[in-house]
PDB file of N, CA and C in Angstrom:
ATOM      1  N   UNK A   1     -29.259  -8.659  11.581  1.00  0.00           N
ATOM      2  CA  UNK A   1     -28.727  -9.775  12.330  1.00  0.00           C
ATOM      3  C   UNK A   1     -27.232  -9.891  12.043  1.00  0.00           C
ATOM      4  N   UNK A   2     -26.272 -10.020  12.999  1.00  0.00           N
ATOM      5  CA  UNK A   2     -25.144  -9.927  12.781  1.00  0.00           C
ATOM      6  C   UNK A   2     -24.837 -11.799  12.833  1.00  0.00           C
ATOM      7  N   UNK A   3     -23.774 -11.754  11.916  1.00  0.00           N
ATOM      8  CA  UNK A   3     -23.450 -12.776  11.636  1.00  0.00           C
ATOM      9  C   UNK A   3     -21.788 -13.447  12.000  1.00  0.00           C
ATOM     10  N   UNK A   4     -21.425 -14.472  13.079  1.00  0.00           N
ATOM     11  CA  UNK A   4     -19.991 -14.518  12.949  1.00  0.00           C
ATOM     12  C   UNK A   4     -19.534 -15.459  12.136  1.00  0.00           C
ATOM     13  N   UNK A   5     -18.370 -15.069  11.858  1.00  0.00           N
ATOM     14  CA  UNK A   5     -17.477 -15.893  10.789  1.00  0.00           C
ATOM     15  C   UNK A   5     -16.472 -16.575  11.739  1.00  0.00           C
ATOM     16  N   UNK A   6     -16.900 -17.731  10.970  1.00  0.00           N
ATOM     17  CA  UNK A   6     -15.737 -18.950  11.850  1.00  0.00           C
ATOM     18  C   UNK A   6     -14.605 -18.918  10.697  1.00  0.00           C
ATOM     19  N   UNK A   7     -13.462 -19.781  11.145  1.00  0.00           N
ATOM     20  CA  UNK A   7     -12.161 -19.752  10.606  1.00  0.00           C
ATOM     21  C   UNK A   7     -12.335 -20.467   8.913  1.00  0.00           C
ATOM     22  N   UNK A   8     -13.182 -21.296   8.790  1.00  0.00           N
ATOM     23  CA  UNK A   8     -13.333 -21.707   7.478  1.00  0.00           C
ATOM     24  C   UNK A   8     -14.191 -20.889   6.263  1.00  0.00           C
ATOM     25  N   UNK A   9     -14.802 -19.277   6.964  1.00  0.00           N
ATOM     26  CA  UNK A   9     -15.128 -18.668   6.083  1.00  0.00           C
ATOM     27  C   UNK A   9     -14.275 -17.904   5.593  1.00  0.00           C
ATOM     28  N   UNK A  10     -14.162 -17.364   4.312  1.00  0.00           N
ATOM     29  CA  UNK A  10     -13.385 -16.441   3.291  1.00  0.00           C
ATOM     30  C   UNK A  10     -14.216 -15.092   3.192  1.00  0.00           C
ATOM     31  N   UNK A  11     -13.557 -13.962   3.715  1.00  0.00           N
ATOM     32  CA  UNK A  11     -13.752 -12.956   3.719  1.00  0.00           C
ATOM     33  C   UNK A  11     -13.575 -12.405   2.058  1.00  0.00           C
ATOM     34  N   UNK A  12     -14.364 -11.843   1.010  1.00  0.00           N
ATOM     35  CA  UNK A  12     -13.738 -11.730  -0.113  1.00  0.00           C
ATOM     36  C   UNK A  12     -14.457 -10.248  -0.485  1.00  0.00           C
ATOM     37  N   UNK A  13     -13.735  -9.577  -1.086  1.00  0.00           N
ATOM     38  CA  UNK A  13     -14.354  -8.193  -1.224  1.00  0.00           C
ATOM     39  C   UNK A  13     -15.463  -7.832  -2.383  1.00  0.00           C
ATOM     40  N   UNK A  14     -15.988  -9.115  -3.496  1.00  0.00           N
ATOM     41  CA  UNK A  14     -17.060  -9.053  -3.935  1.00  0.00           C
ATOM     42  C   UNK A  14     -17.165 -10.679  -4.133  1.00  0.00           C
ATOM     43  N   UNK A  15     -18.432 -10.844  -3.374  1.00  0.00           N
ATOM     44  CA  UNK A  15     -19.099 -11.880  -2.442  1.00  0.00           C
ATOM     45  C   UNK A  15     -19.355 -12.923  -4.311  1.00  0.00           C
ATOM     46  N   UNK A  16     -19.820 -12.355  -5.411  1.00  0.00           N
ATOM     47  CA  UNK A  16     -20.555 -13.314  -6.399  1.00  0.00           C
ATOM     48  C   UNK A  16     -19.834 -13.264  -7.666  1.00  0.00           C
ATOM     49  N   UNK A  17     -18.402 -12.936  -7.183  1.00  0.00           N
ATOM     50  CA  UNK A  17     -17.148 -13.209  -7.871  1.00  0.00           C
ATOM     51  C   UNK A  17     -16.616 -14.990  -8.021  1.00  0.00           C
ATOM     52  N   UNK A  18     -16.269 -15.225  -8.912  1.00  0.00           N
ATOM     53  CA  UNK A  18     -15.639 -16.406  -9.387  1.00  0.00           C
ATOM     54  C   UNK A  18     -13.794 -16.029  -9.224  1.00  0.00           C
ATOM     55  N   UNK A  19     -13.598 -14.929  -9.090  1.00  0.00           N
ATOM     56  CA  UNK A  19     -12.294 -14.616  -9.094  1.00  0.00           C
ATOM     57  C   UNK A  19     -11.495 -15.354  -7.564  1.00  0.00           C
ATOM     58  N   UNK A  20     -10.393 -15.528  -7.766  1.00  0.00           N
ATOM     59  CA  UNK A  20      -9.899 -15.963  -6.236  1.00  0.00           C
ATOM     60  C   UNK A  20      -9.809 -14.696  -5.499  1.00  0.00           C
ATOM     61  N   UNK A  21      -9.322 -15.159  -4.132  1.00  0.00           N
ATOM     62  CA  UNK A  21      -9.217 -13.665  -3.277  1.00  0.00           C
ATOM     63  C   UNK A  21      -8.146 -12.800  -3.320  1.00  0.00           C
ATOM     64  N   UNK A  22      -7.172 -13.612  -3.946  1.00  0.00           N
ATOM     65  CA  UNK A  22      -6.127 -12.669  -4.353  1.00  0.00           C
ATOM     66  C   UNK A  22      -6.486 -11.530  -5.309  1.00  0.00           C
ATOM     67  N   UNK A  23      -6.773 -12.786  -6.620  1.00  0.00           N
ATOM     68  CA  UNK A  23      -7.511 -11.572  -7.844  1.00  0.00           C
ATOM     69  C   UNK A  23      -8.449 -10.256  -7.388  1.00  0.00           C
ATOM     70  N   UNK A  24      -9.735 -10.905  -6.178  1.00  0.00           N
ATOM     71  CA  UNK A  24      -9.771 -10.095  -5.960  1.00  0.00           C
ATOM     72  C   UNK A  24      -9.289  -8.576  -5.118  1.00  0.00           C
ATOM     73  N   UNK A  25      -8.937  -8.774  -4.359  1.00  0.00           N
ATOM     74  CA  UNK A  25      -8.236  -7.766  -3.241  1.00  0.00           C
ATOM     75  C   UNK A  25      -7.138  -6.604  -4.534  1.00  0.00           C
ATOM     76  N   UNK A  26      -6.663  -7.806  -5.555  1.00  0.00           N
ATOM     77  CA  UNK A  26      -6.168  -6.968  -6.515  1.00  0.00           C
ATOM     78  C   UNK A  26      -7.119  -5.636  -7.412  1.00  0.00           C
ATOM     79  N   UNK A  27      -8.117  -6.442  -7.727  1.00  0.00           N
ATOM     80  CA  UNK A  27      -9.170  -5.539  -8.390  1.00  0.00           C
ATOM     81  C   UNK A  27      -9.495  -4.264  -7.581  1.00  0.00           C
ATOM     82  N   UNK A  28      -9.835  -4.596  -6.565  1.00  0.00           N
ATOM     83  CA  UNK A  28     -10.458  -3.704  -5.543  1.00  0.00           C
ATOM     84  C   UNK A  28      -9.788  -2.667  -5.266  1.00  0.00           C
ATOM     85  N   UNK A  29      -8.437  -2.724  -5.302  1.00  0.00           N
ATOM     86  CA  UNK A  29      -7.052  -1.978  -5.114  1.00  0.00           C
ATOM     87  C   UNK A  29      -6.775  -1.431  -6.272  1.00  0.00           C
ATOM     88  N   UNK A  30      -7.162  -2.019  -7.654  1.00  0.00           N
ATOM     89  CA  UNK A  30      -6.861  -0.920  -8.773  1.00  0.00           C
ATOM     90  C   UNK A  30      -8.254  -0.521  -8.769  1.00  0.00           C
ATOM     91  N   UNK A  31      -9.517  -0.317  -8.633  1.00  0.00           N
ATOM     92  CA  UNK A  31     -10.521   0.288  -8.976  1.00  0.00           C
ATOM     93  C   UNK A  31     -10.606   1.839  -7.598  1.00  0.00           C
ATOM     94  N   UNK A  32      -9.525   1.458  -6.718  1.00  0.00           N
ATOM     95  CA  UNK A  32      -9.660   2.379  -5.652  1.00  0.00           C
ATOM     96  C   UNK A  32      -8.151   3.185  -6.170  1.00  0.00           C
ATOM     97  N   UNK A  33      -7.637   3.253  -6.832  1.00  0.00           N
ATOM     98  CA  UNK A  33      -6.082   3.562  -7.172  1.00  0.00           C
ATOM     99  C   UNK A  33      -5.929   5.217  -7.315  1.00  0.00           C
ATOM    100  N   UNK A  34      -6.942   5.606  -7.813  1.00  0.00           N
ATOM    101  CA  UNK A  34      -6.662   6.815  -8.175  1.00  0.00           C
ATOM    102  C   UNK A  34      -7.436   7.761  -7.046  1.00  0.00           C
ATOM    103  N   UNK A  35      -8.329   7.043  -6.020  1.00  0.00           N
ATOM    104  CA  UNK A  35      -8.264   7.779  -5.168  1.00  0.00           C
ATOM    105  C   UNK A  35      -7.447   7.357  -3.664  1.00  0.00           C
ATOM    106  N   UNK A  36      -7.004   6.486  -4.119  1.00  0.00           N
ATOM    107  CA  UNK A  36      -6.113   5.793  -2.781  1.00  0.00           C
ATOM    108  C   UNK A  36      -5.627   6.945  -1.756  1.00  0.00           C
ATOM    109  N   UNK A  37      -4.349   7.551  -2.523  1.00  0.00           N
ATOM    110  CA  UNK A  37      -3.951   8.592  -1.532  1.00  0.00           C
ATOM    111  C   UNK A  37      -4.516   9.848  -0.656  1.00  0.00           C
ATOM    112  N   UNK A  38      -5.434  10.250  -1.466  1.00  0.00           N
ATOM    113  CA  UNK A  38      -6.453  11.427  -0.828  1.00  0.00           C
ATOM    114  C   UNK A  38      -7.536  10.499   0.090  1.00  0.00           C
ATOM    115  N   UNK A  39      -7.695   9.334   0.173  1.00  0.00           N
ATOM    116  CA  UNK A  39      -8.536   8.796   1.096  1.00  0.00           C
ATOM    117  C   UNK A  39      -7.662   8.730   2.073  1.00  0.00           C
ATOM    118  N   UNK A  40      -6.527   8.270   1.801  1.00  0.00           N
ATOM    119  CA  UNK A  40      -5.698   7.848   3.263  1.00  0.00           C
ATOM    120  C   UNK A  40      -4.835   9.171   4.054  1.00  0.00           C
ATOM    121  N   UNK A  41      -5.338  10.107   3.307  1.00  0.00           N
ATOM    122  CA  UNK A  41      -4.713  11.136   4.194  1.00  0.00           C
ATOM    123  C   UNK A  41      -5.816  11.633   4.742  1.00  0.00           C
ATOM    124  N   UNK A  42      -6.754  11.895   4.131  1.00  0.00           N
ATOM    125  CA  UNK A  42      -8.013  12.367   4.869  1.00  0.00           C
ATOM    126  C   UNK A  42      -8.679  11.715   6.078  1.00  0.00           C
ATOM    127  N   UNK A  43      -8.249   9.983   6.178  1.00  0.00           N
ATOM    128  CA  UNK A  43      -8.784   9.327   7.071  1.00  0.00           C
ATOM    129  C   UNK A  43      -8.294   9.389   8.110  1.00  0.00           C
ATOM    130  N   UNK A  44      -7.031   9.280   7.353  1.00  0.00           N
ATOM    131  CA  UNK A  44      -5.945   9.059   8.977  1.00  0.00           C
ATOM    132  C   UNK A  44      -5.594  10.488   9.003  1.00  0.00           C
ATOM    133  N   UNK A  45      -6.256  11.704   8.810  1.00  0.00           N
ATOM    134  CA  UNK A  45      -6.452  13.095   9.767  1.00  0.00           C
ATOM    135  C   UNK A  45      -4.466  13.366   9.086  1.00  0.00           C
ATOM    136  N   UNK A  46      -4.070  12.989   8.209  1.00  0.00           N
ATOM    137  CA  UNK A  46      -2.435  13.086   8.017  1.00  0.00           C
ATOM    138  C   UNK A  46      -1.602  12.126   8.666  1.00  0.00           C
ATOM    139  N   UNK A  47      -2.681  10.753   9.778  1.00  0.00           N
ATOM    140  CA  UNK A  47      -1.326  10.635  10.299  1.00  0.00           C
ATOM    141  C   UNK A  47      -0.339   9.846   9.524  1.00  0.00           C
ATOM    142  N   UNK A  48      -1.027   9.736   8.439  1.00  0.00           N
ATOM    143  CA  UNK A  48      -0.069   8.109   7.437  1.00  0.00           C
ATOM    144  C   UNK A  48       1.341   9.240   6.696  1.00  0.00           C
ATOM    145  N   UNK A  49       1.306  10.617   6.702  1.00  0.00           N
ATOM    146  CA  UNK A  49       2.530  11.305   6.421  1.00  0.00           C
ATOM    147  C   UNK A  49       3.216  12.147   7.381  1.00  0.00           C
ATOM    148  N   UNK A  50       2.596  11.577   8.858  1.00  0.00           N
ATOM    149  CA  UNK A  50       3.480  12.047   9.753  1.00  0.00           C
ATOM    150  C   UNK A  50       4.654  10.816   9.884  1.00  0.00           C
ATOM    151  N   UNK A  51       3.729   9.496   9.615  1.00  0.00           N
ATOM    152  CA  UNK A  51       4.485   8.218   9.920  1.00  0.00           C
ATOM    153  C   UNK A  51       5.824   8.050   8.995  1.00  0.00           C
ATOM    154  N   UNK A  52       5.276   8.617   7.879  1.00  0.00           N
ATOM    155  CA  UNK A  52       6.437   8.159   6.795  1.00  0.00           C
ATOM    156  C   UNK A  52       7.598   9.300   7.213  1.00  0.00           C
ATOM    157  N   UNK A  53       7.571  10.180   7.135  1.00  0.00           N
ATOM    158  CA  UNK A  53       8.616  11.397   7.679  1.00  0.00           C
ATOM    159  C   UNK A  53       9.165  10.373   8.753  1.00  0.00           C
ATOM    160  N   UNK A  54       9.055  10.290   9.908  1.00  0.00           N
ATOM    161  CA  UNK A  54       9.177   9.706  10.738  1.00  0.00           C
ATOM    162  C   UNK A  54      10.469   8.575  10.626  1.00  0.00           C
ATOM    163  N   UNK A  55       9.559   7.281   9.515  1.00  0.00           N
ATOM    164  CA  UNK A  55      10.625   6.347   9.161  1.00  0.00           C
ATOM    165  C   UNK A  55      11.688   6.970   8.464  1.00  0.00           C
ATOM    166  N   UNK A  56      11.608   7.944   7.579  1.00  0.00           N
ATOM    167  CA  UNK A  56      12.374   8.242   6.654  1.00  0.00           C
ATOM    168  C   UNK A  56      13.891   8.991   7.642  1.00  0.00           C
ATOM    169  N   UNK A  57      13.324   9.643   8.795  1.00  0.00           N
ATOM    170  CA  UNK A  57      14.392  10.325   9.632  1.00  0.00           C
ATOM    171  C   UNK A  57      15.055   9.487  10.527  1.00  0.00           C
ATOM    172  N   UNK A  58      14.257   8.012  11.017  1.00  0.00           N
ATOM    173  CA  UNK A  58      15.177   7.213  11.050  1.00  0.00           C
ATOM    174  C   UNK A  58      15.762   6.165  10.498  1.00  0.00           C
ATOM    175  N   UNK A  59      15.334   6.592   8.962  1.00  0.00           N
ATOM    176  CA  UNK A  59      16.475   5.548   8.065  1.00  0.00           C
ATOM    177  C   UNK A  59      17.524   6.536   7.590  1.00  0.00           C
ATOM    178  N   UNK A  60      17.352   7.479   7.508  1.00  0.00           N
ATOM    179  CA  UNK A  60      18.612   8.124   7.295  1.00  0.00           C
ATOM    180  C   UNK A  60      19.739   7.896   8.096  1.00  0.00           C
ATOM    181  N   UNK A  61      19.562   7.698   9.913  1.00  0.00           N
ATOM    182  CA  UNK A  61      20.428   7.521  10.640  1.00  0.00           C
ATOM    183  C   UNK A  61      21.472   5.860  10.069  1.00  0.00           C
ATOM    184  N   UNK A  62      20.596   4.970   9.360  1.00  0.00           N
ATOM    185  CA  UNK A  62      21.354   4.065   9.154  1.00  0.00           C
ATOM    186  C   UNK A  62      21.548   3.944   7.574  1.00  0.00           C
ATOM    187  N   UNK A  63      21.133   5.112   6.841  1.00  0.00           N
ATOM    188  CA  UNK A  63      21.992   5.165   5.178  1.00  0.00           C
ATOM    189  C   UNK A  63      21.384   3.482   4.218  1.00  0.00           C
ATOM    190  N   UNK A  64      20.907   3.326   4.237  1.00  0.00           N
ATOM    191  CA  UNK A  64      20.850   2.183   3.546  1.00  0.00           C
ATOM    192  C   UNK A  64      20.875   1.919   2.117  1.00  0.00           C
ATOM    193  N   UNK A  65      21.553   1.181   1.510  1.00  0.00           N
ATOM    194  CA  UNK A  65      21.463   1.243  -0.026  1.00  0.00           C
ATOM    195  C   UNK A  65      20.967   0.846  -0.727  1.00  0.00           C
ATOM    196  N   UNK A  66      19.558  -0.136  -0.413  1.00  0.00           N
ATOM    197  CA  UNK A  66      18.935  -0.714  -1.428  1.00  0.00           C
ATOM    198  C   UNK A  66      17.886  -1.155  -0.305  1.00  0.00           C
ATOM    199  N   UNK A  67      16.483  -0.893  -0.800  1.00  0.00           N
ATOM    200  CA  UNK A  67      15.325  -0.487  -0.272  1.00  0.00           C
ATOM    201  C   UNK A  67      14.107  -1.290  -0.792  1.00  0.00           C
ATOM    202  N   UNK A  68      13.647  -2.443  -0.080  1.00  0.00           N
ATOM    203  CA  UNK A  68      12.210  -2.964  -0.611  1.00  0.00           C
ATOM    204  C   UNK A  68      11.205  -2.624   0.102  1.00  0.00           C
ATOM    205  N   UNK A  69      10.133  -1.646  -0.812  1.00  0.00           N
ATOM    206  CA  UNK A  69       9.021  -1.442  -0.146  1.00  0.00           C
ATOM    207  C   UNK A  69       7.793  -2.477  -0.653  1.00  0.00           C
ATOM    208  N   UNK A  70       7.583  -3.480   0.550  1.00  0.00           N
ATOM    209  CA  UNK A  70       6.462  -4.468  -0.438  1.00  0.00           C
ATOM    210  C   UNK A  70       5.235  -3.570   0.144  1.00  0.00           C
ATOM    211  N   UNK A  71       4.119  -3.975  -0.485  1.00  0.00           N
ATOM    212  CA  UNK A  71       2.639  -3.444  -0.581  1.00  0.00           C
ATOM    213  C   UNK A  71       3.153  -2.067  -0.743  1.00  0.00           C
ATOM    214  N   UNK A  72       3.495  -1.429  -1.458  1.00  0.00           N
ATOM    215  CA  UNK A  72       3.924   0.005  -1.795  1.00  0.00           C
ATOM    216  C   UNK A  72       2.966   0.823  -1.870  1.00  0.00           C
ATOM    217  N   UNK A  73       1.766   0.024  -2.900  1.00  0.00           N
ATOM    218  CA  UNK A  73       0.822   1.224  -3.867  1.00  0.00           C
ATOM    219  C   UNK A  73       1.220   1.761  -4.387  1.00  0.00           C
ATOM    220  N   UNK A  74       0.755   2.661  -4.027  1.00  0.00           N
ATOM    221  CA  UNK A  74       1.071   4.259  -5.276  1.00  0.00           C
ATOM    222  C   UNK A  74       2.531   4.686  -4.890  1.00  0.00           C
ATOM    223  N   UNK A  75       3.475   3.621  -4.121  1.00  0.00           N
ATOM    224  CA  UNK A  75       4.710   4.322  -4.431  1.00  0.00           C
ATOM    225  C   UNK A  75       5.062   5.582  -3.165  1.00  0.00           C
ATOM    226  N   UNK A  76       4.333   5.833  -2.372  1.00  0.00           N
ATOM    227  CA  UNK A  76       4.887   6.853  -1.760  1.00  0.00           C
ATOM    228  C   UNK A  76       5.588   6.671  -0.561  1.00  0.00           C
ATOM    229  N   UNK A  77       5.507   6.247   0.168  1.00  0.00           N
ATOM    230  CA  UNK A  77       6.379   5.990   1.052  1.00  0.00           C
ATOM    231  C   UNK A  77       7.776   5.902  -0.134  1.00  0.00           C
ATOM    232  N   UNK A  78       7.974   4.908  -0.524  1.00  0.00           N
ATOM    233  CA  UNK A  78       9.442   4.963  -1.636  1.00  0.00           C
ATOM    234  C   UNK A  78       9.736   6.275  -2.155  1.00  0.00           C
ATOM    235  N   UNK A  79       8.854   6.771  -2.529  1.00  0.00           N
ATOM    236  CA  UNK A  79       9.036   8.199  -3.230  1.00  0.00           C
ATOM    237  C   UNK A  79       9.394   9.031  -1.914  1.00  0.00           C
ATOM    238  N   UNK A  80       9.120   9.005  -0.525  1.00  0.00           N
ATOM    239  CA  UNK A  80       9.692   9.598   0.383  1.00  0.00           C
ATOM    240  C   UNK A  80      10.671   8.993   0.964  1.00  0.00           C
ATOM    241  N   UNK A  81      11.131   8.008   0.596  1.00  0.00           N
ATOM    242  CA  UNK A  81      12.372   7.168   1.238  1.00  0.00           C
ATOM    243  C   UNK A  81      13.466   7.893   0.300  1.00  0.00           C
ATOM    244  N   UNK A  82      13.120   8.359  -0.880  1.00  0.00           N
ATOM    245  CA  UNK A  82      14.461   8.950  -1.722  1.00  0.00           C
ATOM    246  C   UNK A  82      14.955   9.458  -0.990  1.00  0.00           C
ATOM    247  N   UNK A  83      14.744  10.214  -0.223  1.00  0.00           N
ATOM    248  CA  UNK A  83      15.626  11.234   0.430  1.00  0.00           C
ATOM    249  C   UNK A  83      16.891  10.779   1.592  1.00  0.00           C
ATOM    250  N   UNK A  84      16.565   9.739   1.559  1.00  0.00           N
ATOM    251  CA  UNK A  84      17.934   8.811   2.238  1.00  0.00           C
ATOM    252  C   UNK A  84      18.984   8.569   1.371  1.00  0.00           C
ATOM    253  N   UNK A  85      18.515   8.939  -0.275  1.00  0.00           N
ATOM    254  CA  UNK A  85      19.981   8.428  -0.684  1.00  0.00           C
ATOM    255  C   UNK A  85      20.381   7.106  -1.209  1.00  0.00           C
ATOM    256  N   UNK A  86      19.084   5.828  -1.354  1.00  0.00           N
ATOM    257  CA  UNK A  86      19.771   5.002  -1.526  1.00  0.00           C
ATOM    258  C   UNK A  86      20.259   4.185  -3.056  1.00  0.00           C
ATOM    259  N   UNK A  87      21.025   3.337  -2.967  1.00  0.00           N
ATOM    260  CA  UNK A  87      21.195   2.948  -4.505  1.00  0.00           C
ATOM    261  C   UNK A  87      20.358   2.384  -5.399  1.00  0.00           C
ATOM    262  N   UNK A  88      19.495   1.890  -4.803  1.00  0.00           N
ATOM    263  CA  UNK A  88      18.311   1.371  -5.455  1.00  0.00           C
ATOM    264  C   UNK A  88      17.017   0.988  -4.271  1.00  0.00           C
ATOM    265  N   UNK A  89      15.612   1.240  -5.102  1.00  0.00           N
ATOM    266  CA  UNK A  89      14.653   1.757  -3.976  1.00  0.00           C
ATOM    267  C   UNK A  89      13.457   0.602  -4.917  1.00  0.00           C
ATOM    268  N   UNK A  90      13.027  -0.665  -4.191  1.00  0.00           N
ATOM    269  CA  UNK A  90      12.277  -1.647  -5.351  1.00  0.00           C
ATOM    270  C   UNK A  90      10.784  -1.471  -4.871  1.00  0.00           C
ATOM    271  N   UNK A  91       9.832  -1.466  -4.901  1.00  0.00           N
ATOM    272  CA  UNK A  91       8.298  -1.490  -4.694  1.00  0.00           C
ATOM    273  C   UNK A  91       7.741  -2.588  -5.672  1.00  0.00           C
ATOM    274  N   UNK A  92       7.061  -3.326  -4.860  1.00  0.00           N
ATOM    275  CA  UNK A  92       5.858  -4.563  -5.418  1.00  0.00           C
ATOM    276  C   UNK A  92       5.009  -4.286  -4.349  1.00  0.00           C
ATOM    277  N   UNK A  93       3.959  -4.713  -5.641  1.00  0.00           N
ATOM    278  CA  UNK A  93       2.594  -4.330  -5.053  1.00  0.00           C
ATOM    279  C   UNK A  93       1.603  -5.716  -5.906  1.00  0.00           C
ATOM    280  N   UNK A  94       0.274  -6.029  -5.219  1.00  0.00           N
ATOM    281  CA  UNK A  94      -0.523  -6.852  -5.704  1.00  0.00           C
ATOM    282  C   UNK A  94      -1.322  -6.270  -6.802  1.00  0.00           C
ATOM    283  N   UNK A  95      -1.242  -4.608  -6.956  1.00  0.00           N
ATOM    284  CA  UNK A  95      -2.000  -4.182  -7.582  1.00  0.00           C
ATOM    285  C   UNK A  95      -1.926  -3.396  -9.164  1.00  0.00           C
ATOM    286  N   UNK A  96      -1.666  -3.354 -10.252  1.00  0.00           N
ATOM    287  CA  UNK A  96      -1.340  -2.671 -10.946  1.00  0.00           C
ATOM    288  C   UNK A  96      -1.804  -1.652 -10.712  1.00  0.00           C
ATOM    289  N   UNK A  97      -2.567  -1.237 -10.738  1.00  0.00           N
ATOM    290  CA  UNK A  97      -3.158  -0.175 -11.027  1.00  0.00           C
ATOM    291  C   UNK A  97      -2.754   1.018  -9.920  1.00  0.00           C
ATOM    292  N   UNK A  98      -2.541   0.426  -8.491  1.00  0.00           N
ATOM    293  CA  UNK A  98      -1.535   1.597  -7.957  1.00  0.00           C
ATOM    294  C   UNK A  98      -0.278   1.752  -8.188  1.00  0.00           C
ATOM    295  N   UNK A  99       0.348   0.754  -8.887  1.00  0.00           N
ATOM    296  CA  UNK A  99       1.879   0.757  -9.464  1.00  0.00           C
ATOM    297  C   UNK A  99       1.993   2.090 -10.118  1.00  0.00           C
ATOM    298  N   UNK A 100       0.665   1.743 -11.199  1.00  0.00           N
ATOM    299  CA  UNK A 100       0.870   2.594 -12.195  1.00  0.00           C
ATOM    300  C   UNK A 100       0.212   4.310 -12.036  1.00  0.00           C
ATOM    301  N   UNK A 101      -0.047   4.199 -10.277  1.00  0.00           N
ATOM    302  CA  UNK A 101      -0.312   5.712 -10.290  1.00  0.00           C
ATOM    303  C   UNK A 101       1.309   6.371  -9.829  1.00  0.00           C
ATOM    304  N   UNK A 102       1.877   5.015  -8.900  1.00  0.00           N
ATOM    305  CA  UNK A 102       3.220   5.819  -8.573  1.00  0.00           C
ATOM    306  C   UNK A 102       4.573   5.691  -9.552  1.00  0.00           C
ATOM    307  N   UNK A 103       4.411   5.430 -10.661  1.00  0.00           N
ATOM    308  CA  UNK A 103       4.868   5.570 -11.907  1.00  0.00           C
ATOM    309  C   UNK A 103       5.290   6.922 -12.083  1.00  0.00           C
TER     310      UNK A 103
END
């Protein structure tokens, strides 16, 4: 039986958690960390590193010197933004645990 969710329900990624939804979405994101990247290339068939090439060729056209990548993860997109050159390149993320794979 499918069930709809009206606007006052909370979608939370483990249902008999006491944690808030932040905490959780955080958890969920470091317990998936170390396979994060090989899922998301495999899913999206490559297209999530056709996309980043992509941005990266048109941020070069505008040089920029200081770079916030929020929801980063594991850092890669930033780690492919180096190649623009800029003076400083910042990533935050909700998650440690992908911080600390793109470390």
């Amino acid at each position: 039986m499918c069930k709809i969710l009206n606007l006052k329900d909370s979608v939370k990624p483990y249902k008999n958690s006491n944690l808030s939804k932040k905490e959780q979405v955080a958890k969920m994101f470091d317990n998936i960390a170390g396979n994060y990247d090989f899922l998301n290339h495999f899913l999206s068939l490559g297209i999530d590193i056709y996309w980043r090439k992509q941005l990266v060729k048109r941020l070069t056209k505008q040089s920029p010197k200081q770079i916030l990548d929020v929801a980063t993860g594991t850092g890669d997109l930033a780690i492919e933004m180096l190649k623009v050159n800029p003076y400083k390149i910042i990533g935050i993320d909700i998650s440690n645990g992908m911080l600390e794979i793109g470390r």
